[in-house]
C-alpha atoms as a PDB file:
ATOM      1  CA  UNK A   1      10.624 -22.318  12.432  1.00  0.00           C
ATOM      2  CA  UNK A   2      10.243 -18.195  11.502  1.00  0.00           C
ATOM      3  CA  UNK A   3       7.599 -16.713  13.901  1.00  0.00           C
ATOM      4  CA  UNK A   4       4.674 -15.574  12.466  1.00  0.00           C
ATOM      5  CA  UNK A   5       4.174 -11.813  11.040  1.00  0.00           C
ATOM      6  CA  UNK A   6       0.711  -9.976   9.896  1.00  0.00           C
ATOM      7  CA  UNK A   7       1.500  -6.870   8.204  1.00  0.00           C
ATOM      8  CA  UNK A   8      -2.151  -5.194   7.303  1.00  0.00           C
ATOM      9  CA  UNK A   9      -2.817  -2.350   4.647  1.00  0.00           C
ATOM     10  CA  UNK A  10      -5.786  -0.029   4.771  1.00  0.00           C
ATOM     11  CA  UNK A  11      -6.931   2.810   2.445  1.00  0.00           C
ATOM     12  CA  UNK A  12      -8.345   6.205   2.727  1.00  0.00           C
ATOM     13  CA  UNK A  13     -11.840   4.484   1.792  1.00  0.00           C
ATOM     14  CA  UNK A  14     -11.711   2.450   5.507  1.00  0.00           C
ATOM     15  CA  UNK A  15     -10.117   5.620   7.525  1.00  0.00           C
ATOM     16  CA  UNK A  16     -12.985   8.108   6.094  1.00  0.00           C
ATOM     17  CA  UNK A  17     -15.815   5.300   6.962  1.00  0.00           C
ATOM     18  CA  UNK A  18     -16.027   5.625  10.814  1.00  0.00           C
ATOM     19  CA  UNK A  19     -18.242   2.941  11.477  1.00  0.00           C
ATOM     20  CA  UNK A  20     -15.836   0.454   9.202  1.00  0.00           C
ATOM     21  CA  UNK A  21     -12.895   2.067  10.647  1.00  0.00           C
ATOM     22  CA  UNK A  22     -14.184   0.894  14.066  1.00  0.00           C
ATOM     23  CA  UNK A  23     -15.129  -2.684  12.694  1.00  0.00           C
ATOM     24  CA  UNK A  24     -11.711  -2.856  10.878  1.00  0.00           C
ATOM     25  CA  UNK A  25      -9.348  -2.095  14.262  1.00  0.00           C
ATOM     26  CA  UNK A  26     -11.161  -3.981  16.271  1.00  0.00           C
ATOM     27  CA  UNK A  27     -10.700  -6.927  14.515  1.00  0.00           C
ATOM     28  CA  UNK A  28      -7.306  -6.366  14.094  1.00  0.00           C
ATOM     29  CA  UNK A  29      -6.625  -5.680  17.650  1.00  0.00           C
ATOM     30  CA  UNK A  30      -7.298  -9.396  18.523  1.00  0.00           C
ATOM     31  CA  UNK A  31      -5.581 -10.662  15.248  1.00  0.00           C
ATOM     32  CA  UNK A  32      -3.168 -13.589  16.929  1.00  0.00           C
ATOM     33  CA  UNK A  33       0.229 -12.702  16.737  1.00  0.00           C
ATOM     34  CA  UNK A  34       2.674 -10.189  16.053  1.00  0.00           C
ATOM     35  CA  UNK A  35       1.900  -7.388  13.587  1.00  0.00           C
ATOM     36  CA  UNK A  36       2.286  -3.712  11.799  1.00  0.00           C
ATOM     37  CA  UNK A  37      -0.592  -2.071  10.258  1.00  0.00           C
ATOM     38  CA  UNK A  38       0.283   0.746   7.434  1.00  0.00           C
ATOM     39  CA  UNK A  39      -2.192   2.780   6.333  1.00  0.00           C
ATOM     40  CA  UNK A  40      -2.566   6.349   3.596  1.00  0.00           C
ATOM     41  CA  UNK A  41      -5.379   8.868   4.099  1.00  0.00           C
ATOM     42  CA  UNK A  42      -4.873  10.502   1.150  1.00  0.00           C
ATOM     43  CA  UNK A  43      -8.714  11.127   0.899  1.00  0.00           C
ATOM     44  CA  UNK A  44      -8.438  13.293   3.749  1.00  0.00           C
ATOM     45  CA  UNK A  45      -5.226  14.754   2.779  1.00  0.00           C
ATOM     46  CA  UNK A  46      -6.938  16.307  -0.080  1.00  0.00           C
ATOM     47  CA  UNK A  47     -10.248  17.570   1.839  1.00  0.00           C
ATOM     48  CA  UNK A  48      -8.284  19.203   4.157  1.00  0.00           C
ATOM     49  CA  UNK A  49      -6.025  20.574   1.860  1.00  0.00           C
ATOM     50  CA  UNK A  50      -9.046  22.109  -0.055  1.00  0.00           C
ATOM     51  CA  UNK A  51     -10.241  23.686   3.141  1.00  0.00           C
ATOM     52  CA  UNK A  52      -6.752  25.053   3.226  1.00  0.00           C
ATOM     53  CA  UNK A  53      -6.847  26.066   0.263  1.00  0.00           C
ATOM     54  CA  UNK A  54      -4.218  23.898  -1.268  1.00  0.00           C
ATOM     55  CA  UNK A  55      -4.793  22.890  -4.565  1.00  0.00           C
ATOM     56  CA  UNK A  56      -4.839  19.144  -5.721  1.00  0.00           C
ATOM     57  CA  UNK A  57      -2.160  18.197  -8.410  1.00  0.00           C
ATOM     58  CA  UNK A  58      -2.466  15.169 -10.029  1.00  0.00           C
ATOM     59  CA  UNK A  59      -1.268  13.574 -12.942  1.00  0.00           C
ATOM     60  CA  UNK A  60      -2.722  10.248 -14.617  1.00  0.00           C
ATOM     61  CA  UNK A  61      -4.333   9.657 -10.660  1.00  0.00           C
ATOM     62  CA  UNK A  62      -1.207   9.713  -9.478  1.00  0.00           C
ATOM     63  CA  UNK A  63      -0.457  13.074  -6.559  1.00  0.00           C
ATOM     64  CA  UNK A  64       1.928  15.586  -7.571  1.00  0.00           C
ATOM     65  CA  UNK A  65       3.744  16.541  -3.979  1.00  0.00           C
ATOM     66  CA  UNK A  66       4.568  20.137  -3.946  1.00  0.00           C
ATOM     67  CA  UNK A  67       5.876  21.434  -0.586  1.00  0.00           C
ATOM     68  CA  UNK A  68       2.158  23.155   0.558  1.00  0.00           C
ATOM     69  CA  UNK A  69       1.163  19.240  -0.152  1.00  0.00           C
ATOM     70  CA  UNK A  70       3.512  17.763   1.506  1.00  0.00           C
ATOM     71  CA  UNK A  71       2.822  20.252   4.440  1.00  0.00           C
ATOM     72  CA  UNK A  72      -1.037  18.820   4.686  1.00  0.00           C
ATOM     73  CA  UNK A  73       0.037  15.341   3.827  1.00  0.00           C
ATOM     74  CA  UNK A  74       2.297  15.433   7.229  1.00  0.00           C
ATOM     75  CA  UNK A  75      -0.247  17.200   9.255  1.00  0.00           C
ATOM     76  CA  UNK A  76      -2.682  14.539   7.790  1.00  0.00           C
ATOM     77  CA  UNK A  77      -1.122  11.451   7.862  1.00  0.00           C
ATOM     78  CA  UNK A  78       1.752  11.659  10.254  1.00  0.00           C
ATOM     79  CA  UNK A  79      -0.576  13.433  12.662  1.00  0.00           C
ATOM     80  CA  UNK A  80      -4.869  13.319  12.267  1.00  0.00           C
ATOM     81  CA  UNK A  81      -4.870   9.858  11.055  1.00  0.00           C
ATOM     82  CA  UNK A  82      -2.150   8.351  12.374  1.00  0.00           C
ATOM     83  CA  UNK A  83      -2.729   9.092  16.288  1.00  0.00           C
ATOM     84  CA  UNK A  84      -6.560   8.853  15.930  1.00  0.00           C
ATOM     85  CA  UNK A  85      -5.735   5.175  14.805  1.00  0.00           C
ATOM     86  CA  UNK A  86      -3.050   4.486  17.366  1.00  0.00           C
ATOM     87  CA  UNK A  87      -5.468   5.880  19.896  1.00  0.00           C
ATOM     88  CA  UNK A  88      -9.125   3.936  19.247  1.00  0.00           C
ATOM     89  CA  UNK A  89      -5.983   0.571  18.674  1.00  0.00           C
ATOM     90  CA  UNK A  90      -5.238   1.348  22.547  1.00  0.00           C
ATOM     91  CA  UNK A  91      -9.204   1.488  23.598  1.00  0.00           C
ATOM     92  CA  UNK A  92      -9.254  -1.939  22.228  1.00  0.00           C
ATOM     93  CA  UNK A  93      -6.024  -3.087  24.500  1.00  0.00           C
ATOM     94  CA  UNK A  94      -3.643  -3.207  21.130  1.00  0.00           C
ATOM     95  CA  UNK A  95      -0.562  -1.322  22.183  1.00  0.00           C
ATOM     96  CA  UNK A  96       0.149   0.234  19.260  1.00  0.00           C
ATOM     97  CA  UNK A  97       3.069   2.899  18.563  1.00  0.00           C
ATOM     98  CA  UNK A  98       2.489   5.419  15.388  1.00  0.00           C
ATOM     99  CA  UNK A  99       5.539   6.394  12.998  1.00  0.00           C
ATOM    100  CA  UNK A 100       6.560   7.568   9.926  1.00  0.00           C
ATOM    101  CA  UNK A 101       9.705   6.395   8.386  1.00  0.00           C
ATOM    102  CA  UNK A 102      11.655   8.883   9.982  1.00  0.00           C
ATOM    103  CA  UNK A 103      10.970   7.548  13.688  1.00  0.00           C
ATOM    104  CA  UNK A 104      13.576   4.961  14.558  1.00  0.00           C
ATOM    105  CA  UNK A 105      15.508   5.370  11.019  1.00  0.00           C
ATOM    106  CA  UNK A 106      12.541   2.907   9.793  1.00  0.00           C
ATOM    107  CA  UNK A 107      12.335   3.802   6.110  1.00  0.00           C
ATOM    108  CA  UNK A 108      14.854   5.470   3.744  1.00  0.00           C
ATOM    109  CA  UNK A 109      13.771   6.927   0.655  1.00  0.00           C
ATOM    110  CA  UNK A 110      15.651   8.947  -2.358  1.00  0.00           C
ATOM    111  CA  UNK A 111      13.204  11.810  -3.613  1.00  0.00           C
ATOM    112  CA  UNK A 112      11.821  10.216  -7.188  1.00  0.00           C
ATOM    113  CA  UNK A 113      14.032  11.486 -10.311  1.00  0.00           C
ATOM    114  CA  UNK A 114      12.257  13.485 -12.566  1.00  0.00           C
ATOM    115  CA  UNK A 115      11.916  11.742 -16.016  1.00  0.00           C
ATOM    116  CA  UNK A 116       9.154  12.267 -18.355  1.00  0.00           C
ATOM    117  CA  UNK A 117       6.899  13.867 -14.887  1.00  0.00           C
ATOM    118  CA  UNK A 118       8.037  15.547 -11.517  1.00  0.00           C
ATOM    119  CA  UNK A 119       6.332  13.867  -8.738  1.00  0.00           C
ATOM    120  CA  UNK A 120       7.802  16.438  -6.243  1.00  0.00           C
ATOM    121  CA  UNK A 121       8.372  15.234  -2.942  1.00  0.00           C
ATOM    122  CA  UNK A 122       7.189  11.513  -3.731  1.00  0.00           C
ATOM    123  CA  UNK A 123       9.450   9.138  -2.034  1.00  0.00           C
ATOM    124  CA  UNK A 124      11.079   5.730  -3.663  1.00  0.00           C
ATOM    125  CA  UNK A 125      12.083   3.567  -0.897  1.00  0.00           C
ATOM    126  CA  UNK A 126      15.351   2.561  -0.503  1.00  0.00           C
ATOM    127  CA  UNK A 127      15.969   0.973   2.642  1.00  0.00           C
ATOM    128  CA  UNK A 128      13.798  -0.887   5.822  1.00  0.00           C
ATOM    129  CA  UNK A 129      14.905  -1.202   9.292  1.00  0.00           C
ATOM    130  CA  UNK A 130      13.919  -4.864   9.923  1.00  0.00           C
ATOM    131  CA  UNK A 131      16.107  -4.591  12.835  1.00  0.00           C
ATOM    132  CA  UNK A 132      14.283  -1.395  14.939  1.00  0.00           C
ATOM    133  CA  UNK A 133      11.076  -2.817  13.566  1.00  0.00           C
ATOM    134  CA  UNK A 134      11.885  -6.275  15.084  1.00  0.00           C
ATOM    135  CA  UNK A 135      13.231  -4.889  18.437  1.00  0.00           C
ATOM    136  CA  UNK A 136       9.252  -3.086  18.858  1.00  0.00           C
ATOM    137  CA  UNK A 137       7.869  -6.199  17.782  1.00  0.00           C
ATOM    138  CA  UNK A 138       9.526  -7.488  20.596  1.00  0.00           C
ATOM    139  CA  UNK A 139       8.618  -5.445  23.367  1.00  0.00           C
ATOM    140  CA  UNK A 140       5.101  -6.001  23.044  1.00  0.00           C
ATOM    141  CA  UNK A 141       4.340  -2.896  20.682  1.00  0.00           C
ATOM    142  CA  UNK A 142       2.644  -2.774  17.063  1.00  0.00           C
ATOM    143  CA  UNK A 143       3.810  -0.322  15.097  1.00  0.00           C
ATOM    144  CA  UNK A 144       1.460   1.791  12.802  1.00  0.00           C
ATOM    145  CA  UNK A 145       2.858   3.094  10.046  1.00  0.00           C
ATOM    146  CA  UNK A 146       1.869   5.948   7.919  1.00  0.00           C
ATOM    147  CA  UNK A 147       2.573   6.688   4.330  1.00  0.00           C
ATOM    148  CA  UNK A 148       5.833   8.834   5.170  1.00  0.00           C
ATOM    149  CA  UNK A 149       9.760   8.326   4.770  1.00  0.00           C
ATOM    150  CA  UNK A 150      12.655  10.525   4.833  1.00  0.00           C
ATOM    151  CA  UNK A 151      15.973  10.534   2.984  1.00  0.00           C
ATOM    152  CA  UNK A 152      18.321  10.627   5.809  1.00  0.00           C
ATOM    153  CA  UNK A 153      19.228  14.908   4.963  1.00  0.00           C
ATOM    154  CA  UNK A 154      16.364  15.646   6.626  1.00  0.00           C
ATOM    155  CA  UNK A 155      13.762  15.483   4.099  1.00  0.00           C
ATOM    156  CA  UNK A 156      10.529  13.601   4.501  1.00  0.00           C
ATOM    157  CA  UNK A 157       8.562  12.281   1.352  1.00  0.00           C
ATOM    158  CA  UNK A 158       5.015  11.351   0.572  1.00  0.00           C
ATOM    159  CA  UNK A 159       5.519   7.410  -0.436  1.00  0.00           C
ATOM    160  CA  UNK A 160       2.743   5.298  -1.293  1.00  0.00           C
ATOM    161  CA  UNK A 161       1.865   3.030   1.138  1.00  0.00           C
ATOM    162  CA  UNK A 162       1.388  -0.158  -1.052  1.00  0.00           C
ATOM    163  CA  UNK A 163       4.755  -0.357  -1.654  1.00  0.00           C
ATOM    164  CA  UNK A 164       5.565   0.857   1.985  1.00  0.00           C
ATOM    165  CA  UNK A 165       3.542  -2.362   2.849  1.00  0.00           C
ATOM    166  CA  UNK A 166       5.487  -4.670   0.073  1.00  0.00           C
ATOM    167  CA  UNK A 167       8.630  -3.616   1.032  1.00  0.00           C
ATOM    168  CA  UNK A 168       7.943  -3.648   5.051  1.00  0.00           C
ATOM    169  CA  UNK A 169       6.812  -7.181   4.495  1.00  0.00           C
ATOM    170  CA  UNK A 170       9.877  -7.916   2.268  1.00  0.00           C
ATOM    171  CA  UNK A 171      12.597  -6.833   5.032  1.00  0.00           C
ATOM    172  CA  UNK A 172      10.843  -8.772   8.076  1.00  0.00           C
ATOM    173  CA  UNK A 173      10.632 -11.976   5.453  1.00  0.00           C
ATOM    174  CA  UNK A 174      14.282 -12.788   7.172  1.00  0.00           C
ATOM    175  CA  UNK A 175      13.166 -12.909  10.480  1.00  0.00           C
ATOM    176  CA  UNK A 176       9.377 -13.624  10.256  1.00  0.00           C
ATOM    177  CA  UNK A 177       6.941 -16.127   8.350  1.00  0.00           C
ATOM    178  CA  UNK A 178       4.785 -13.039   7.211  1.00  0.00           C
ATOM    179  CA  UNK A 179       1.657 -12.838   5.495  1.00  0.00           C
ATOM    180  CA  UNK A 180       0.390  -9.972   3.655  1.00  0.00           C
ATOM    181  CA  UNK A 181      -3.339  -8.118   3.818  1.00  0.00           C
ATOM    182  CA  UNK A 182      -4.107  -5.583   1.537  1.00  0.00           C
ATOM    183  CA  UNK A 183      -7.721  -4.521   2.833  1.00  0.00           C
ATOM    184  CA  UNK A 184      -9.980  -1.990   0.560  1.00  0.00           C
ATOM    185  CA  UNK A 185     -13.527  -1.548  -0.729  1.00  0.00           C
ATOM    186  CA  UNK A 186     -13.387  -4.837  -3.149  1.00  0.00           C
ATOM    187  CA  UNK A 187     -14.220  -8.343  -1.910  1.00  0.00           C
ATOM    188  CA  UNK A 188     -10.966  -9.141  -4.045  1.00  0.00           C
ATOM    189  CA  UNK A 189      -9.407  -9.134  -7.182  1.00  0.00           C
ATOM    190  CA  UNK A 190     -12.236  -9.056  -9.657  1.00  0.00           C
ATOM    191  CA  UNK A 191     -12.943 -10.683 -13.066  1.00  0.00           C
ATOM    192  CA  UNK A 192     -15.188  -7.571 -13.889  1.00  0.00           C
ATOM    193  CA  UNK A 193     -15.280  -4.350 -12.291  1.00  0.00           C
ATOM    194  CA  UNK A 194     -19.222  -4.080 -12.763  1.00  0.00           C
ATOM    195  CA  UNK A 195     -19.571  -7.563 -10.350  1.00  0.00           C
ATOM    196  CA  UNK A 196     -18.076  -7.629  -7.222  1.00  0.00           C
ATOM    197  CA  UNK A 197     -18.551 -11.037  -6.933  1.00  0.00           C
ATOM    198  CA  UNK A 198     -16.739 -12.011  -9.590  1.00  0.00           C
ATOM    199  CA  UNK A 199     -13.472 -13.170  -7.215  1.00  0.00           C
ATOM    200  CA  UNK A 200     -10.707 -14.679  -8.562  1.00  0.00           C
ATOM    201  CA  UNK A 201     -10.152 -16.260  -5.045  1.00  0.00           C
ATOM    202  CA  UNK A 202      -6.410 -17.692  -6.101  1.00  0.00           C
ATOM    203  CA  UNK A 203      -3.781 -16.328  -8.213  1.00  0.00           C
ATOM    204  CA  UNK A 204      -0.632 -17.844  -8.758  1.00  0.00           C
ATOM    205  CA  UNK A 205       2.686 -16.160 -10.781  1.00  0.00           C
ATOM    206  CA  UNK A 206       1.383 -18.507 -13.966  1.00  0.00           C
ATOM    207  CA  UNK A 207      -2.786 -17.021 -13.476  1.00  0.00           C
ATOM    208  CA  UNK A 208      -1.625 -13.458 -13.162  1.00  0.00           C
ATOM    209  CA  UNK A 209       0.609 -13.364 -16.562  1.00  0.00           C
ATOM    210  CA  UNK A 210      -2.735 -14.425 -17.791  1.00  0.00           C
ATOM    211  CA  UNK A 211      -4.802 -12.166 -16.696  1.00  0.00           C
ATOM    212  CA  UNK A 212      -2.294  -9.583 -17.578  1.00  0.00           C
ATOM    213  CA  UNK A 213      -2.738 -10.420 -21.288  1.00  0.00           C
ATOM    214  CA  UNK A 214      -6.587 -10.661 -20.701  1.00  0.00           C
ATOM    215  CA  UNK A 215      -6.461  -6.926 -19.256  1.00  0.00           C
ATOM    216  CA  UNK A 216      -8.733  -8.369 -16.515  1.00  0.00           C
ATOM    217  CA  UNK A 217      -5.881  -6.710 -14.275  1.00  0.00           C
ATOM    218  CA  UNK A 218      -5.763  -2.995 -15.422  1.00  0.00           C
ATOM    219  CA  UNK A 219      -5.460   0.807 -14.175  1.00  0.00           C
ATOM    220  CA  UNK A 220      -4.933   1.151 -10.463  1.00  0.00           C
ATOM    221  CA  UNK A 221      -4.721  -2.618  -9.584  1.00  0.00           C
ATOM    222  CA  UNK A 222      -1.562  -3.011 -11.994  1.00  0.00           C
ATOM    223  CA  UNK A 223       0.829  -1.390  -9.176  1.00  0.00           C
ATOM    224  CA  UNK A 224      -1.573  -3.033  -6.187  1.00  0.00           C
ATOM    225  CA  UNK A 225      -0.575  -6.253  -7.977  1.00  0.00           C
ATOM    226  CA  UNK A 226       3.373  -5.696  -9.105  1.00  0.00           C
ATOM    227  CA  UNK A 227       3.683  -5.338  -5.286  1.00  0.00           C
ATOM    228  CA  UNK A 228       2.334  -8.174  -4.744  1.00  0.00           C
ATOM    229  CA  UNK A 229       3.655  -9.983  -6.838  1.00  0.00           C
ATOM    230  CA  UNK A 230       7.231  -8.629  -6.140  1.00  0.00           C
ATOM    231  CA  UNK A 231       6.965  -9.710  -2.261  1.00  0.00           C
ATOM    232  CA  UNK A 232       6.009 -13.051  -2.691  1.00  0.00           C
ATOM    233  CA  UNK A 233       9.209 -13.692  -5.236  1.00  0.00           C
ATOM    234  CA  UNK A 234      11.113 -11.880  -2.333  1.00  0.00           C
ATOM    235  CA  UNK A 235      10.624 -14.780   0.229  1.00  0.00           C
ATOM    236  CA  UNK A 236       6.868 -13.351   1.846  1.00  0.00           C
ATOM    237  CA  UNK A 237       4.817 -15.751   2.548  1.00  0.00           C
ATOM    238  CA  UNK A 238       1.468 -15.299   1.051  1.00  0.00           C
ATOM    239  CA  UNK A 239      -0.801 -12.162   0.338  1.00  0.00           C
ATOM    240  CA  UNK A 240      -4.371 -11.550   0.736  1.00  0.00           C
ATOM    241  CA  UNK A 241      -6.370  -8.973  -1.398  1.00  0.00           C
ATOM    242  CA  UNK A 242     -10.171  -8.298   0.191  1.00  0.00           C
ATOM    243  CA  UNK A 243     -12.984  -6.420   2.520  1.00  0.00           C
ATOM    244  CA  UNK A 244     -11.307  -5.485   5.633  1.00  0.00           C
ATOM    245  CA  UNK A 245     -13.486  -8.213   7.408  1.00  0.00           C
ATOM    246  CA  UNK A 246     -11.092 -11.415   6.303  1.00  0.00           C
ATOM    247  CA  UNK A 247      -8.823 -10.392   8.393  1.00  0.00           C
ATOM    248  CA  UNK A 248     -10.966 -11.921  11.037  1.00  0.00           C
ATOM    249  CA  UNK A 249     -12.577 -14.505   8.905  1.00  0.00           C
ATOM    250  CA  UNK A 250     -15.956 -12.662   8.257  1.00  0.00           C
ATOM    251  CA  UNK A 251     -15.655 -12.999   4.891  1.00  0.00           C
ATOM    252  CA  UNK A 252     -15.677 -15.660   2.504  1.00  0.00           C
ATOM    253  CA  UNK A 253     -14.674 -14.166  -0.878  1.00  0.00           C
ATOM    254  CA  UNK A 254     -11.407 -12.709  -0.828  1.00  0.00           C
ATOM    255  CA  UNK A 255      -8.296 -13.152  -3.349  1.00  0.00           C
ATOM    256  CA  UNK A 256      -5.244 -15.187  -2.051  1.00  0.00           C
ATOM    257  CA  UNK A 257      -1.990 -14.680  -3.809  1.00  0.00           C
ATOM    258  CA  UNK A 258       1.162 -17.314  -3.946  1.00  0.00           C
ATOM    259  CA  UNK A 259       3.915 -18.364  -6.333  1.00  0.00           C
END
């Protein structure tokens, strides 16, 4: 029998919020078991870059990575978020180790083609390390990883960290039983936006092609779910969609995900 794996996504709503950022690590500092916790910050990434004067390019919500942005997106979350994480995840007696997929060869990406829109220096992932990830696993340490890879030349690129998460949880599927959390400011996958407790507490492969044709599952959750959707057929466990608190059981309405 596989060992058991938690790998645990937050967003930039959690990391602003430093009374839920608190609540969120120190629940997952005594989460049983082995696991990685991946996180953006691209809210902060784009304060700071207006301080700097950097200006925000996006196209159809989606960031357009110049260089200047990729220069704040580093700083941000390869540096400010990453290590203030890592650090309050060692006050709570989590040994946790921050990296970016440059540190230990962990994530290889190729810089996105430009078709119809150039994304810059976005990242598509290419390749995990399960095998350096494993080894830290190993020795006691959880890794934190931010939202950053590199193409091997040298290069890093801004990738987003759902798929980071999907793909993380995909490579460690060989040697781990792993379950997937994808924490953010929704008790779960909702029926209608304007009720947030409308849950759709299960959703199997059959229920999401239907809710696909119902549009109930639209704009930003469309990718949120394709990752999903796309570990789970790639041999991960089961995925969780929810408030940061079912992580530790303190909620009761949260969206599970299976085949």
């Amino acid at each position: 029998m596989k060992p058991k794996l938690s790998i645990v996504k937050i967003g930039g709503n959690i990391i602003e919020n430093e009374s839920a950022l608190s609540d969120f690590l120190r629940d997952f500092a005594v989460m049983e078991g082995q696991k990685i916790l991946v996180h953006g910050g691209g809210r902060t990434a784009t304060r700071i870059a207006e301080q700097l004067g950097v200006p925000a390019k996006m196209v159809g919500g989606r960031r357009i990575t110049t260089r200047e942005t990729l220069d704040v997106i580093v700083m941000v979350y390869g540096g400010l978020a990453n290590k203030n994480i890592v650090s309050r995840l060692q006050s709570f007696d989590c040994n946790a180790i921050g990296l970016s997929g440059a540190d230990g060869n962990i994530i290889i990406s190729d810089k996105r083609p430009v078709k119809d829109i150039d994304y810059g220096f976005a990242g598509d992932i290419r390749q995990v390390n399960a095998t350096t990830i494993k080894a830290l696993l190993e020795s006691g340490m959880t890794p934190v990883c931010c939202a950053i890879t590199h193409n091997k030349k040298g290069q890093l690129l801004n990738t987003n960290a759902d798929t980071i998460t999907s793909e993380v949880a995909i490579a460690m599927s060989e040697h781990f039983e792993t379950s997937l959390y994808y924490c953010f400011e929704k008790k779960g996958v909702l029926r209608s936006v304007e009720d947030d407790n409308s849950v759709i507490e299960h959703i199997n492969t059959e229920k999401y092609e239907q809710l696909l044709q119902e549009n109930v599952i639209s704009d930003g959750m469309l990718p949120k779910m394709h990752n999903c959707f796309n570990a789970l057929q790639r041999h991960v466990h089961r995925v969780y969609i929810g408030l940061p608190g079912m992580i530790a059981g303190k909620e009761k309405l949260f969206t599970t995900l299976t085949l």
